[in-house]
PDB file of N, CA and C in Angstrom:
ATOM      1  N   UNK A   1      27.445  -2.450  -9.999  1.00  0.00           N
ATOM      2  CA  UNK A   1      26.270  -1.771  -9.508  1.00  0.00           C
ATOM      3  C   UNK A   1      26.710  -0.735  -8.479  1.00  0.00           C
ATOM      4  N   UNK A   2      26.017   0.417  -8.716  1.00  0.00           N
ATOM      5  CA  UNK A   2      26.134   1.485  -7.876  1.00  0.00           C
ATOM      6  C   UNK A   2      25.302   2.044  -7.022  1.00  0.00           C
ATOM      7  N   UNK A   3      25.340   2.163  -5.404  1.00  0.00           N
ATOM      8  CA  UNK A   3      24.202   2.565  -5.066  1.00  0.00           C
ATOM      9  C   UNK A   3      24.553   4.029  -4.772  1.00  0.00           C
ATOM     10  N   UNK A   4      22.874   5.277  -4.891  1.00  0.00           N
ATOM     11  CA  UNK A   4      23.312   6.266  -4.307  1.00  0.00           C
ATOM     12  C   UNK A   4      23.155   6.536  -3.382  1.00  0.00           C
ATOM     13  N   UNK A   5      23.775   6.805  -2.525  1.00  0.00           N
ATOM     14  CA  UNK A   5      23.370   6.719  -1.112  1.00  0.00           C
ATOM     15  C   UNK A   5      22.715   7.901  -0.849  1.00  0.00           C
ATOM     16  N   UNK A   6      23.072   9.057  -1.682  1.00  0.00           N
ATOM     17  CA  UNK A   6      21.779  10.300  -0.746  1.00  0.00           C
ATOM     18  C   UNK A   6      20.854  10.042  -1.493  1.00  0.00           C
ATOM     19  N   UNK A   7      20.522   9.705  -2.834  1.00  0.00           N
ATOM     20  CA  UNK A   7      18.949   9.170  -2.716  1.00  0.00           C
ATOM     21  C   UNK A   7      18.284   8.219  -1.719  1.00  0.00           C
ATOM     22  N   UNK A   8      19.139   7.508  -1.523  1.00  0.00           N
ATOM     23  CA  UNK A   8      18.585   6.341  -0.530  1.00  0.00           C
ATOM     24  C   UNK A   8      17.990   6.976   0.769  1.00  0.00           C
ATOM     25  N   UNK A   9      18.928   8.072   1.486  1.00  0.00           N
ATOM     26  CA  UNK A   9      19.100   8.946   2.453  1.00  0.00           C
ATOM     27  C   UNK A   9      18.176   9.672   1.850  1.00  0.00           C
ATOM     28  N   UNK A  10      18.003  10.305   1.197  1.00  0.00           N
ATOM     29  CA  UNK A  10      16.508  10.884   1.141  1.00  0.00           C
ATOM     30  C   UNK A  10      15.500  10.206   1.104  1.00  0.00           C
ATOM     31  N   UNK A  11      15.047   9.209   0.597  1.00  0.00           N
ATOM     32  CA  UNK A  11      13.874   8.635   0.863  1.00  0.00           C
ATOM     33  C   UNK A  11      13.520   8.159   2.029  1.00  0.00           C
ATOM     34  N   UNK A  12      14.665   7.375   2.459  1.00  0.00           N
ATOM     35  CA  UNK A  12      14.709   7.089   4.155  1.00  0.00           C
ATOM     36  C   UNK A  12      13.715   8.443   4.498  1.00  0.00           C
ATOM     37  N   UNK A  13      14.256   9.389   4.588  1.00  0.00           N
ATOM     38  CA  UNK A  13      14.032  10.511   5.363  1.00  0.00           C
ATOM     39  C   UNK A  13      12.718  11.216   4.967  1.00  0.00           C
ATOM     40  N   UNK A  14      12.147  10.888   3.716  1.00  0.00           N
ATOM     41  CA  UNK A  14      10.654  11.533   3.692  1.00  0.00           C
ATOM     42  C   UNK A  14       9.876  10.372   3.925  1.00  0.00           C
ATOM     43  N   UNK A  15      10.478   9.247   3.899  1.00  0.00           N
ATOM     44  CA  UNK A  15       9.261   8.306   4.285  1.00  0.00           C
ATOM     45  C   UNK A  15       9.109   8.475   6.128  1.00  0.00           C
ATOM     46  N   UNK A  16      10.110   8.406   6.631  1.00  0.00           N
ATOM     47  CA  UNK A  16       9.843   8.350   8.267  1.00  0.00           C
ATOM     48  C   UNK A  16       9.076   9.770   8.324  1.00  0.00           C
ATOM     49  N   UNK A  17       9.375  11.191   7.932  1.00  0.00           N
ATOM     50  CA  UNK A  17       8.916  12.231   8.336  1.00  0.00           C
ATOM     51  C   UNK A  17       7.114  11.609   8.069  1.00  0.00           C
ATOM     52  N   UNK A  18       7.023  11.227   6.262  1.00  0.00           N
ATOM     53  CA  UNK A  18       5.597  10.968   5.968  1.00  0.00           C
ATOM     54  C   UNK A  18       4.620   9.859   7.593  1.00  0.00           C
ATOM     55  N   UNK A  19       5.682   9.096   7.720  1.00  0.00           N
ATOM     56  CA  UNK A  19       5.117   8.141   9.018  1.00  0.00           C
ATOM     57  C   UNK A  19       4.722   8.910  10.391  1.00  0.00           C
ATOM     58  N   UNK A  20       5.727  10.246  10.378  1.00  0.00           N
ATOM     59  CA  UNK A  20       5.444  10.336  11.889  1.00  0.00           C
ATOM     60  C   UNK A  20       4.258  11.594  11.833  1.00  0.00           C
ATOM     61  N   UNK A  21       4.233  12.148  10.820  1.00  0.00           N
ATOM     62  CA  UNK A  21       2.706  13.157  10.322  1.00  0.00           C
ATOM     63  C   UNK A  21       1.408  12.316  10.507  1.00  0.00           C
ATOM     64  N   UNK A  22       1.695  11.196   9.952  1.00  0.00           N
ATOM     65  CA  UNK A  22       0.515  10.384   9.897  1.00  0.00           C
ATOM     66  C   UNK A  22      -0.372   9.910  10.946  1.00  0.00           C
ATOM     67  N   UNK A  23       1.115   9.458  11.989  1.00  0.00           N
ATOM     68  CA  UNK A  23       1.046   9.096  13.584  1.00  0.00           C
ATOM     69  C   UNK A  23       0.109  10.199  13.886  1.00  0.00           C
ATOM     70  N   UNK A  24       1.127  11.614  13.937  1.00  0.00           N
ATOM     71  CA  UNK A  24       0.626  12.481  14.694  1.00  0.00           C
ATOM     72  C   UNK A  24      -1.002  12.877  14.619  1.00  0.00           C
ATOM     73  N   UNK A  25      -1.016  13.036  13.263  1.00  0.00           N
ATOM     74  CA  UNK A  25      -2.124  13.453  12.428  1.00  0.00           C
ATOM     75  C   UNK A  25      -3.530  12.625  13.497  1.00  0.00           C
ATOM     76  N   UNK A  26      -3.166  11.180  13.039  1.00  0.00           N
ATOM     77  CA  UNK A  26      -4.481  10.083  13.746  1.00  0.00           C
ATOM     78  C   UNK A  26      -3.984  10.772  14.860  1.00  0.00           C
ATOM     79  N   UNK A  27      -2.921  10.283  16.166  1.00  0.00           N
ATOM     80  CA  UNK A  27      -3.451  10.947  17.694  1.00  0.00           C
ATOM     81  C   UNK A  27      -3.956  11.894  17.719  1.00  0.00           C
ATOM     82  N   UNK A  28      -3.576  13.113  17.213  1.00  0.00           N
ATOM     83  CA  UNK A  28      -4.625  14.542  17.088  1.00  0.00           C
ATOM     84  C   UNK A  28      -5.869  14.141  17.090  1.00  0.00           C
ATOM     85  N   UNK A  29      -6.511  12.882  16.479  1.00  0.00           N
ATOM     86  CA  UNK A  29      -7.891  12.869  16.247  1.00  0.00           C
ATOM     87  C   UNK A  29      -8.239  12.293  16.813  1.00  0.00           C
ATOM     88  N   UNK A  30      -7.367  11.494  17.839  1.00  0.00           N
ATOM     89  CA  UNK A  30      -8.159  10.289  18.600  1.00  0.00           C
ATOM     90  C   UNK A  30      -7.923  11.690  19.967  1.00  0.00           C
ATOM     91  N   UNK A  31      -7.248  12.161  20.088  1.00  0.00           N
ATOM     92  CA  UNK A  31      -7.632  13.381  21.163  1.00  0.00           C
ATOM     93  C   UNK A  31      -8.917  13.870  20.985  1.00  0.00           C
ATOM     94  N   UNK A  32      -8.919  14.629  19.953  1.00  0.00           N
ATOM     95  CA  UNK A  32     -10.544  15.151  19.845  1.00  0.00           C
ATOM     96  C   UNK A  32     -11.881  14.192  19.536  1.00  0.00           C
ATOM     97  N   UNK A  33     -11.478  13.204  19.774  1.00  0.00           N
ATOM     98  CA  UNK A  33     -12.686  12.141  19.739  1.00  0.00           C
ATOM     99  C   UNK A  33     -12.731  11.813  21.374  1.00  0.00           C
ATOM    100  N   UNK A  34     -11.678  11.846  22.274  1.00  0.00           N
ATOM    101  CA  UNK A  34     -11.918  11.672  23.551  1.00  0.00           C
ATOM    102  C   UNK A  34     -12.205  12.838  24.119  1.00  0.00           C
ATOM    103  N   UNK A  35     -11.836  13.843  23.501  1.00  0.00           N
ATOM    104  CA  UNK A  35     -12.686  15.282  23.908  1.00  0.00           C
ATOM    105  C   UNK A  35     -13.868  15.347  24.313  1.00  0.00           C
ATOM    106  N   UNK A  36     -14.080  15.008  22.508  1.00  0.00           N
ATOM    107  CA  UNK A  36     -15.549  15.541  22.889  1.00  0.00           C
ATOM    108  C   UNK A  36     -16.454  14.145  23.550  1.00  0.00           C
ATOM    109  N   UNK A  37     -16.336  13.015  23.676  1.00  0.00           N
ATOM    110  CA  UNK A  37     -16.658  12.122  24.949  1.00  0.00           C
ATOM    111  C   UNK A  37     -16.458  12.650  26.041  1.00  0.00           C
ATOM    112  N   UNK A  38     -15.633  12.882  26.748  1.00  0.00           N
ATOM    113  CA  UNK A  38     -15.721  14.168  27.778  1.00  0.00           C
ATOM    114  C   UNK A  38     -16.631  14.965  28.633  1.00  0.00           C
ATOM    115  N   UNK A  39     -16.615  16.111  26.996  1.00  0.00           N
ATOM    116  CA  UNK A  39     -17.553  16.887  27.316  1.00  0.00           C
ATOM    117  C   UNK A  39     -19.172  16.713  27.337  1.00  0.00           C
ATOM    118  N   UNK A  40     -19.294  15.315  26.322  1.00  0.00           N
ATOM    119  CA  UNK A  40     -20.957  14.777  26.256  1.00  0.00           C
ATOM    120  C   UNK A  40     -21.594  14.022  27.573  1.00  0.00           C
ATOM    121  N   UNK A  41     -20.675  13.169  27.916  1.00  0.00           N
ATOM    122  CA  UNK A  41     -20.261  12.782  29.500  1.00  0.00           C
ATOM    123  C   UNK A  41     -20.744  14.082  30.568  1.00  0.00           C
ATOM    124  N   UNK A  42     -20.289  15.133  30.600  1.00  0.00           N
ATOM    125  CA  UNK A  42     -20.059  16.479  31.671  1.00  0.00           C
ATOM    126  C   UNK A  42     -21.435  16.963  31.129  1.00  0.00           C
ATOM    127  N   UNK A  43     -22.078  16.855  29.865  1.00  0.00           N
ATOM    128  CA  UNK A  43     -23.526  17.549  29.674  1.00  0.00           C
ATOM    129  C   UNK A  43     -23.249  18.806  28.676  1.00  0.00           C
ATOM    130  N   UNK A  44     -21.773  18.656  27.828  1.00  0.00           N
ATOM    131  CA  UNK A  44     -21.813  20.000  27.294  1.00  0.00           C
ATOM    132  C   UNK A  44     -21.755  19.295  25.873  1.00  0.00           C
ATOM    133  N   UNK A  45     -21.567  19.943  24.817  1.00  0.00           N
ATOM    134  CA  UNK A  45     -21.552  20.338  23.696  1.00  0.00           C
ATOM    135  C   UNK A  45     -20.222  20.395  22.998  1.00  0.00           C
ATOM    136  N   UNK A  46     -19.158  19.302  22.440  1.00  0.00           N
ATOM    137  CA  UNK A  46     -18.215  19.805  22.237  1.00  0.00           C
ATOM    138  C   UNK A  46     -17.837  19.375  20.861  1.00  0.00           C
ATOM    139  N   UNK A  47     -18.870  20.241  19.693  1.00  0.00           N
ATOM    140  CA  UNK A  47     -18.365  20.006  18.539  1.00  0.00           C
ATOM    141  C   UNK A  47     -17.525  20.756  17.608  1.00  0.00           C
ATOM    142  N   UNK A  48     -17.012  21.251  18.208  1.00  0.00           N
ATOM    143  CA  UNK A  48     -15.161  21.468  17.351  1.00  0.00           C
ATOM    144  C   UNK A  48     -14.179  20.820  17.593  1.00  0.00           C
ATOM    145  N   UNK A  49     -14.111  19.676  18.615  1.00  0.00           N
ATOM    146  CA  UNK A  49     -13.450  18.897  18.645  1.00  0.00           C
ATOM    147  C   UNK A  49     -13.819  17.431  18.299  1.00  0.00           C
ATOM    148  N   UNK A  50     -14.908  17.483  17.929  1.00  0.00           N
ATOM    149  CA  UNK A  50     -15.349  16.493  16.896  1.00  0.00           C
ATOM    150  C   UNK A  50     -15.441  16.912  15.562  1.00  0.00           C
ATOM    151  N   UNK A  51     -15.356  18.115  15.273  1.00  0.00           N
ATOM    152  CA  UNK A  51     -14.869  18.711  13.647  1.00  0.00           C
ATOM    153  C   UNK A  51     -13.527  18.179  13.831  1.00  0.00           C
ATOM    154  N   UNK A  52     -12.672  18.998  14.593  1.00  0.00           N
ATOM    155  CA  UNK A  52     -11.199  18.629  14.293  1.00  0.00           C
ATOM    156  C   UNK A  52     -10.999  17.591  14.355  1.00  0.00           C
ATOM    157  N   UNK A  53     -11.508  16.430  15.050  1.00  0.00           N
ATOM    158  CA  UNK A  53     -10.836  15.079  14.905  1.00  0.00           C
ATOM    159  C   UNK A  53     -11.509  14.333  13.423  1.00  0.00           C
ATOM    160  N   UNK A  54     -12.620  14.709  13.035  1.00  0.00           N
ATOM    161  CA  UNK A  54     -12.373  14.161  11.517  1.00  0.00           C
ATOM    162  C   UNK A  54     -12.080  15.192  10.908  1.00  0.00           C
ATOM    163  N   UNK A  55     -11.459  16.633  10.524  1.00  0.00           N
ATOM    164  CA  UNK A  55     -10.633  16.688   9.786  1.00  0.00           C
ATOM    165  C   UNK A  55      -9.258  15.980   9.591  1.00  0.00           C
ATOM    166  N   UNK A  56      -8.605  15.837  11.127  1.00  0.00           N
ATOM    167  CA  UNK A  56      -7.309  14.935  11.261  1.00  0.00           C
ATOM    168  C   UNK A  56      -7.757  14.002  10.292  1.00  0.00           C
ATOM    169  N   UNK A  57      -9.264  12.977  10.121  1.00  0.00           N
ATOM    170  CA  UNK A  57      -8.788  11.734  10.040  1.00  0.00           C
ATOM    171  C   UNK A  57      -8.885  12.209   8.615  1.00  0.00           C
ATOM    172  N   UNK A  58      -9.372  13.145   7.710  1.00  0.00           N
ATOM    173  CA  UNK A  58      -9.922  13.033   6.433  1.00  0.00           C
ATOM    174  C   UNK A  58      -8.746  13.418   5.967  1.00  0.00           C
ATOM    175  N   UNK A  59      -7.205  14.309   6.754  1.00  0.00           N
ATOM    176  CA  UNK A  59      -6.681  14.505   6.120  1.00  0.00           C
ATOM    177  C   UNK A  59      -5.369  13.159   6.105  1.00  0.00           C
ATOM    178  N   UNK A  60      -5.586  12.251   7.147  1.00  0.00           N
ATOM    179  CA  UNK A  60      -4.771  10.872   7.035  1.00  0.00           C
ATOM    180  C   UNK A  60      -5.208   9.795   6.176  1.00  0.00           C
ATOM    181  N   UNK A  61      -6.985  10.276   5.477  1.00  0.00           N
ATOM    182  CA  UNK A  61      -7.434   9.887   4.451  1.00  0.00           C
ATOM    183  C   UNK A  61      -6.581   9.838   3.431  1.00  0.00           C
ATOM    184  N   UNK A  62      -6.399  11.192   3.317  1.00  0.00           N
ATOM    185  CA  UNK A  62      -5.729  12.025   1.769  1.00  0.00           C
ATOM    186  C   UNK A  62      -4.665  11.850   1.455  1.00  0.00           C
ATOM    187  N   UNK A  63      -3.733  11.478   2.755  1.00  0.00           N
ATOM    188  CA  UNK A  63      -2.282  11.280   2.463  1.00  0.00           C
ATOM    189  C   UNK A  63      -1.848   9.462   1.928  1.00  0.00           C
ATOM    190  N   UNK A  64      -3.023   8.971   2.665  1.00  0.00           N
ATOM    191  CA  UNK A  64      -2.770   7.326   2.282  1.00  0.00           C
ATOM    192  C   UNK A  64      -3.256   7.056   0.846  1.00  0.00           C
ATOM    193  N   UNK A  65      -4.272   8.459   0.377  1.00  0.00           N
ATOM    194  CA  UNK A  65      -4.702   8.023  -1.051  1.00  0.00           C
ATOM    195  C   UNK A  65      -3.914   8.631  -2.066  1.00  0.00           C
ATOM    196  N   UNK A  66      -3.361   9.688  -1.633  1.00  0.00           N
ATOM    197  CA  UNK A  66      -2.183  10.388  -2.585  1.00  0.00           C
ATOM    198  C   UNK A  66      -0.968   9.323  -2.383  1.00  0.00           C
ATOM    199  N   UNK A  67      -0.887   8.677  -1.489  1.00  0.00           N
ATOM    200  CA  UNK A  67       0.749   7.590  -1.574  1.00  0.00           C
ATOM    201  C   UNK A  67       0.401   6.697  -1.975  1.00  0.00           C
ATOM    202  N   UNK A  68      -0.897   5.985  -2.354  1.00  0.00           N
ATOM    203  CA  UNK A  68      -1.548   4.982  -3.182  1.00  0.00           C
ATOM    204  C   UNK A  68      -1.203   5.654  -4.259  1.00  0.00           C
ATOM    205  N   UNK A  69      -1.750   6.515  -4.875  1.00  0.00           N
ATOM    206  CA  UNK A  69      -1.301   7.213  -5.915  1.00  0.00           C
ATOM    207  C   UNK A  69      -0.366   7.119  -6.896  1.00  0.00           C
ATOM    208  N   UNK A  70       0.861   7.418  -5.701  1.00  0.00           N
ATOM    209  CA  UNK A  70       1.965   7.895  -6.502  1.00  0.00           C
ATOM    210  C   UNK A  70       2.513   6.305  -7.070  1.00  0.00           C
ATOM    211  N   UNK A  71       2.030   5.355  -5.967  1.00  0.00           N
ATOM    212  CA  UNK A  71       2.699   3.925  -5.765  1.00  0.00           C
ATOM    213  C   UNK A  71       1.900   3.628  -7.302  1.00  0.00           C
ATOM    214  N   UNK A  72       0.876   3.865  -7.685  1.00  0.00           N
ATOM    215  CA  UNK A  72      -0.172   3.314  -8.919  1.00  0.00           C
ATOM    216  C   UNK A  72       0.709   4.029 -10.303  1.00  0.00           C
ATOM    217  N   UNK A  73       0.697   5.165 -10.163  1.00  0.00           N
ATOM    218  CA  UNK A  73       0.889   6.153 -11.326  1.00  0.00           C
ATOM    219  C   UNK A  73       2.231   5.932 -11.221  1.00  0.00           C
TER     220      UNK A  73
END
């Protein structure tokens, strides 16, 4: 048996990158969810940072359903 090691080394390496997008992706959104608490708190209005934090989450949606995906297909 043979292993290859730069496949191995590549997957290593798009799975951690895929992990730390994901990370990032959700904190981005849990920022703009404490945003705009914040600003509703202070008496203002702060919905673009309640857009952006569910786009973050819709797009950490998309990535867990496309890697379901690939894991199915």
């Amino acid at each position: 048996m043979k292993i290859d090691w730069a496949a191995l080394g590549s997957v290593f390496g798009v799975s951690l990158s895929a992990t730390v997008a994901l990370v990032a992706l959700f904190t981005l959104g849990m920022v703009g969810l404490s945003k705009h608490e914040a600003a509703t708190d202070q008496g203002g209005a702060a919905t673009l940072a309640r857009t952006g934090a569910y786009a973050c989450f819709a797009l950490c949606a998309a990535a867990v359903a496309y890697g379901i995906y690939l894991i199915v297909v």
